[in-house]
C-alpha atoms as a PDB file:
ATOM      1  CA  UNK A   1      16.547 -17.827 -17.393  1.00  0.00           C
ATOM      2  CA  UNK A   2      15.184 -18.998 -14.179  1.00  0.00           C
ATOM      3  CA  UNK A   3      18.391 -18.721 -12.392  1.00  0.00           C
ATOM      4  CA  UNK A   4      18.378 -15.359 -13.841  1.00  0.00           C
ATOM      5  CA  UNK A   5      14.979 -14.484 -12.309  1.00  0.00           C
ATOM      6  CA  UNK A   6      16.216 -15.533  -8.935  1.00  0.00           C
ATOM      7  CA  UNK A   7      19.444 -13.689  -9.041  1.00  0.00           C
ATOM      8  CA  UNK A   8      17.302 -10.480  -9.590  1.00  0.00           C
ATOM      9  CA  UNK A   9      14.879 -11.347  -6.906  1.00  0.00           C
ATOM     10  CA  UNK A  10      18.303 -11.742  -4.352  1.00  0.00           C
ATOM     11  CA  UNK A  11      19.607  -9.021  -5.538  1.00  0.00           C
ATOM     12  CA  UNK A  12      16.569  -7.097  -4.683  1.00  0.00           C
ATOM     13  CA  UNK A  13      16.107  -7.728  -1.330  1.00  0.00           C
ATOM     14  CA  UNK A  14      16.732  -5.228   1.811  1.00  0.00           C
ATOM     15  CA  UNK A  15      19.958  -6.563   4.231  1.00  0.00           C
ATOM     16  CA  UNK A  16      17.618  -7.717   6.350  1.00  0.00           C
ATOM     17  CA  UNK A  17      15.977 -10.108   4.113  1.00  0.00           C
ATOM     18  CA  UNK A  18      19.429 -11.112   2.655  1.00  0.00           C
ATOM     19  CA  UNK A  19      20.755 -12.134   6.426  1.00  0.00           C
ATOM     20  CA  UNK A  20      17.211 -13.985   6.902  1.00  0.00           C
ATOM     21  CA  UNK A  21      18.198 -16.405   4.010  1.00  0.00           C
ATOM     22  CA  UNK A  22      21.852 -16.539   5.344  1.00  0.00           C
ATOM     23  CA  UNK A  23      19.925 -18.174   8.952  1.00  0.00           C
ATOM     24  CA  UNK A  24      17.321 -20.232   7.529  1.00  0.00           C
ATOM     25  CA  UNK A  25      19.986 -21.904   4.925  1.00  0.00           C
ATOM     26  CA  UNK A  26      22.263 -22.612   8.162  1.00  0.00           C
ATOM     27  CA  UNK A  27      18.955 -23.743   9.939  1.00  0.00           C
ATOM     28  CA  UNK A  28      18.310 -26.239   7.173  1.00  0.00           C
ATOM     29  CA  UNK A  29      21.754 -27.522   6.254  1.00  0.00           C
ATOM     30  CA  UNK A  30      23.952 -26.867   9.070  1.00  0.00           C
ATOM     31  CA  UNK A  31      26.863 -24.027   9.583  1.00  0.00           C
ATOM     32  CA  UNK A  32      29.514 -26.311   8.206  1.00  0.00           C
ATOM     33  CA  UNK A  33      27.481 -26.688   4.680  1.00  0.00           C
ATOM     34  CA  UNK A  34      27.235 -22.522   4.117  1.00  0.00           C
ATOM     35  CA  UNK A  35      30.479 -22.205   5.142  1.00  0.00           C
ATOM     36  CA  UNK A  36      32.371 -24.814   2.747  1.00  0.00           C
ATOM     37  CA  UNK A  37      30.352 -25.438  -0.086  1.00  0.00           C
ATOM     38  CA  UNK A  38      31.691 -28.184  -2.073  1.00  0.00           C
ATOM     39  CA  UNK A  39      32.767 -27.303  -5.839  1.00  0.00           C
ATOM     40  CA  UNK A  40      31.500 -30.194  -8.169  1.00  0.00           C
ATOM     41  CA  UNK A  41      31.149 -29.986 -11.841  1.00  0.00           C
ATOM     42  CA  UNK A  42      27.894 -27.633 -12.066  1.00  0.00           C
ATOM     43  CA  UNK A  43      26.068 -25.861 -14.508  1.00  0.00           C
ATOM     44  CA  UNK A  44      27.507 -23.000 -15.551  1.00  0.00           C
ATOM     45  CA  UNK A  45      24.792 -20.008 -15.756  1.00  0.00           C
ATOM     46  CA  UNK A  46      25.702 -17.497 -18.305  1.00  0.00           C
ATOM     47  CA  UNK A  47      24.152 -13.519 -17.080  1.00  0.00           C
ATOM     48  CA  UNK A  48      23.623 -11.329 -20.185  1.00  0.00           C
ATOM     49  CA  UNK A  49      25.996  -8.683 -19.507  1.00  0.00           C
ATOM     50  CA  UNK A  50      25.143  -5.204 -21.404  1.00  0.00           C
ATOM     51  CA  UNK A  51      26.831  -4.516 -24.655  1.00  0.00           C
ATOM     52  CA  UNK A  52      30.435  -2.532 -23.754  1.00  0.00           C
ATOM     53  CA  UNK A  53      30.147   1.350 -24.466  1.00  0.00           C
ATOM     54  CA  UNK A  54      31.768   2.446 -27.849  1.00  0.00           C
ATOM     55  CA  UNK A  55      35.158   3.976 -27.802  1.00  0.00           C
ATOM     56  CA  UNK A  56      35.715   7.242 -26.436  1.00  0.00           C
ATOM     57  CA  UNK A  57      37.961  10.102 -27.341  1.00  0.00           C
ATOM     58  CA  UNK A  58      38.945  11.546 -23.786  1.00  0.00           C
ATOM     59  CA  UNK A  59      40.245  14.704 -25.038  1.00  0.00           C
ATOM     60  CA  UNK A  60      37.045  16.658 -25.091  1.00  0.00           C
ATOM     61  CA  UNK A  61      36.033  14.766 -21.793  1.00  0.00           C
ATOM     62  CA  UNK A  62      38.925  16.191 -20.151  1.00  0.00           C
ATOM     63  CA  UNK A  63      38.078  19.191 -21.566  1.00  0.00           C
ATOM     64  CA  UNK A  64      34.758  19.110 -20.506  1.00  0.00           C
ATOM     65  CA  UNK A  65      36.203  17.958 -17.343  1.00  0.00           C
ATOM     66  CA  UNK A  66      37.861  21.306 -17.022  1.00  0.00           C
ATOM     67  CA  UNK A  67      35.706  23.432 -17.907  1.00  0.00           C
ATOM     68  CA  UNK A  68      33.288  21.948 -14.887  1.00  0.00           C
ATOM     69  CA  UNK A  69      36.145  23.301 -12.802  1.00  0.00           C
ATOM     70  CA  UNK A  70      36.532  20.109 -11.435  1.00  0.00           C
ATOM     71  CA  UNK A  71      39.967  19.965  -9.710  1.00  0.00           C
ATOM     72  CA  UNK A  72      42.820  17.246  -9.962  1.00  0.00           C
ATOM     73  CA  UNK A  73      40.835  14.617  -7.716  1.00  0.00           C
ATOM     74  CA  UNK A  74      36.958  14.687  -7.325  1.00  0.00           C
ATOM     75  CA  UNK A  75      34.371  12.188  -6.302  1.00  0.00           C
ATOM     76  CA  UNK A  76      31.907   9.878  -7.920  1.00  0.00           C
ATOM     77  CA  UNK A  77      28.371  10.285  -7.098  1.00  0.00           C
ATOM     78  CA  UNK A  78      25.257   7.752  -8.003  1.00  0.00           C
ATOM     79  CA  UNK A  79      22.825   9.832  -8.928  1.00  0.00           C
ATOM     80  CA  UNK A  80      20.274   6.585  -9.839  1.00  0.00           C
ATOM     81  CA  UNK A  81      19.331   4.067 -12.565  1.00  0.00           C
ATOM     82  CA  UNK A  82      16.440   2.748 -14.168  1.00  0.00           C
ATOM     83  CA  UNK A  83      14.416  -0.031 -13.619  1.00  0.00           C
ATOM     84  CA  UNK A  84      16.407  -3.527 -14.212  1.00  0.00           C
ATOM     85  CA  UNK A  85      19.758  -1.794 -14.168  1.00  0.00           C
ATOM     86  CA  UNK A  86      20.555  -2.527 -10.516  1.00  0.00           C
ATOM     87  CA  UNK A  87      22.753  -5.811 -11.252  1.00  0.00           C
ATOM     88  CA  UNK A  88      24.807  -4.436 -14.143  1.00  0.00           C
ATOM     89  CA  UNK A  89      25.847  -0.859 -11.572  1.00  0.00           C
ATOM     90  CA  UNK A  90      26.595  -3.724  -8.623  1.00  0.00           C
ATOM     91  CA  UNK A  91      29.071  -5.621 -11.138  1.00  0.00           C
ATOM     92  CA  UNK A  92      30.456  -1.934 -12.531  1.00  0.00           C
ATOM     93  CA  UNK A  93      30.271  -1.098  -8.658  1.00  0.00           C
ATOM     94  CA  UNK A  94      32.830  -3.957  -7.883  1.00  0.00           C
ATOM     95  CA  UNK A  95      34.912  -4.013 -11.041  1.00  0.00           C
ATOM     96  CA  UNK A  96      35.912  -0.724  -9.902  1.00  0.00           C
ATOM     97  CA  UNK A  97      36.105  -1.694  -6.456  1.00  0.00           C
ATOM     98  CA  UNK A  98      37.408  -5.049  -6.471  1.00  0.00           C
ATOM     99  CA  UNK A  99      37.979  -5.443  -2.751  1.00  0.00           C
ATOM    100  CA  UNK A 100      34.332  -4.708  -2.183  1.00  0.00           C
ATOM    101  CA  UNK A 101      32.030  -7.696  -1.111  1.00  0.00           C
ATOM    102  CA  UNK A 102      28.226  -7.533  -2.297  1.00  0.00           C
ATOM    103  CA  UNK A 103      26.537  -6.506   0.549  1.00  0.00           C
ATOM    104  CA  UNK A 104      28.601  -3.133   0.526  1.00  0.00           C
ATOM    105  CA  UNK A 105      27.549  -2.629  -2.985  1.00  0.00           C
ATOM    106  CA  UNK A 106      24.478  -3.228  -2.445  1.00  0.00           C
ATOM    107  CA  UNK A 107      23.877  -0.810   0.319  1.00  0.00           C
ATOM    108  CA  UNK A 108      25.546   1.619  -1.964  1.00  0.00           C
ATOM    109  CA  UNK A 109      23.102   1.664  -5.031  1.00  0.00           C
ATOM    110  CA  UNK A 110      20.401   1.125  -2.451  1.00  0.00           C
ATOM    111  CA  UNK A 111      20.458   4.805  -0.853  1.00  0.00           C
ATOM    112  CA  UNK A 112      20.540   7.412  -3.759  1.00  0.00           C
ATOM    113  CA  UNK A 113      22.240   9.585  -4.259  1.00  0.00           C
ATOM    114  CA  UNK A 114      25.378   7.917  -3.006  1.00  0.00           C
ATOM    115  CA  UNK A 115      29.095   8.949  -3.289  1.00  0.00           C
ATOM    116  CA  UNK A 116      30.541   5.796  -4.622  1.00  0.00           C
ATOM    117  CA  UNK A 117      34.705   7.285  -4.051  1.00  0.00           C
ATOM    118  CA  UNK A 118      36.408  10.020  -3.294  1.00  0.00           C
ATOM    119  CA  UNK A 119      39.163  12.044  -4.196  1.00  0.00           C
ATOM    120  CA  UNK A 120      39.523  10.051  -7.546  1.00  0.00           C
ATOM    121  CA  UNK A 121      42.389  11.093  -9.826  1.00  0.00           C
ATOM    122  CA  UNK A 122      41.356  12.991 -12.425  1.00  0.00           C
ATOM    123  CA  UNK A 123      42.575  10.325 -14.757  1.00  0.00           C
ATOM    124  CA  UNK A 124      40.397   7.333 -13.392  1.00  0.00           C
ATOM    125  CA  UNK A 125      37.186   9.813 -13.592  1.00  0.00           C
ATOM    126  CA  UNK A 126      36.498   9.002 -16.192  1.00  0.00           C
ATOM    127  CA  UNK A 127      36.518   4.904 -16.171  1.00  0.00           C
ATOM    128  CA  UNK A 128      34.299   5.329 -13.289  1.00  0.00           C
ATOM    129  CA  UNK A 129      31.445   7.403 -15.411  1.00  0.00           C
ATOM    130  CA  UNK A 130      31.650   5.891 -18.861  1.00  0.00           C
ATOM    131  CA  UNK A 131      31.549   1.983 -16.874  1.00  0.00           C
ATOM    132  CA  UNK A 132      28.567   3.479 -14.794  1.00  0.00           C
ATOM    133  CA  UNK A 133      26.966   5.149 -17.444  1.00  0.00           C
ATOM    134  CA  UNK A 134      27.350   2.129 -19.231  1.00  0.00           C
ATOM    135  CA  UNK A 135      25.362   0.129 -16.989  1.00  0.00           C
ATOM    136  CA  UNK A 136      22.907   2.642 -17.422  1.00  0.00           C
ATOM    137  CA  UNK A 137      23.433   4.478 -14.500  1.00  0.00           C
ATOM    138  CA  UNK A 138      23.467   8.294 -13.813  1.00  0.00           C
ATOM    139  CA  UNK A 139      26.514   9.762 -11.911  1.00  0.00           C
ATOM    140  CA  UNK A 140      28.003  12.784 -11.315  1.00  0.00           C
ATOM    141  CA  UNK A 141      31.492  14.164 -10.716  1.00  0.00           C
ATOM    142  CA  UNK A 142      31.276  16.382  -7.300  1.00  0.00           C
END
């Protein structure tokens, strides 16, 4: 739980404030420490993650999908999220985006609205809202 806490507090602070605890841990422990932590047997820290979203039946999304006149690729737009959300649309953020680090993602869901991708498949639309909008996020196809 207290891990927990701290992860949220991290995850809420500006870039700025994130690079300040980036110096002062190099300040305190030396550049070679934050650069090659060591890996020892730890505690592992479990994060609730929220319940996966039920099944869906894609036909009537896709015909939703068309009847938005939404053409063959479109783009993903963060519309926001509510209160204590922010960590489960960073991890949905970089499932989806695996080759993002957290600092991008973070900028991302910090600026709303935000188009997350563009010219998505029509196809992988779909993923992208149902995992956002399972994280409790509101998004919209542009």
């Amino acid at each position: 739980p207290n891990v927990l806490k701290l992860l949220q507090k991290i995850i809420s602070l500006n870039v700025n404030e994130f690079n300040e605890i980036g110096k002062y841990i190099k300040a305190q422990r030396g550049p070679e420490d934050v650069t090659a932590m060591p890996h020892q047997d730890t505690q592992q820290v479990q994060i609730e993650q929220p319940p996966p979203p039920p099944p869906i039946n894609t036909q009537p999304k896709q015909q939703e999908l068309r009847a938005k006149n939404i053409s063959a690729s479109s783009s993903v737009k963060l519309i926001s999220y509510p209160d204590g959300a922010k960590i489960h649309v960073l991890k949905e953020i970089r499932k989806l985006k695996p080759g993002m680090n957290i600092l991008e993602s973070k900028k991302l869901v910090e600026n709303l609205p935000q188009i997350l991708v563009k010219n998505v498949p029509s196809d992988e639309l779909n993923e992208w809202k149902t995992a956002l909008e399972g994280a409790g996020a509101v998004v919209e196809l542009v």
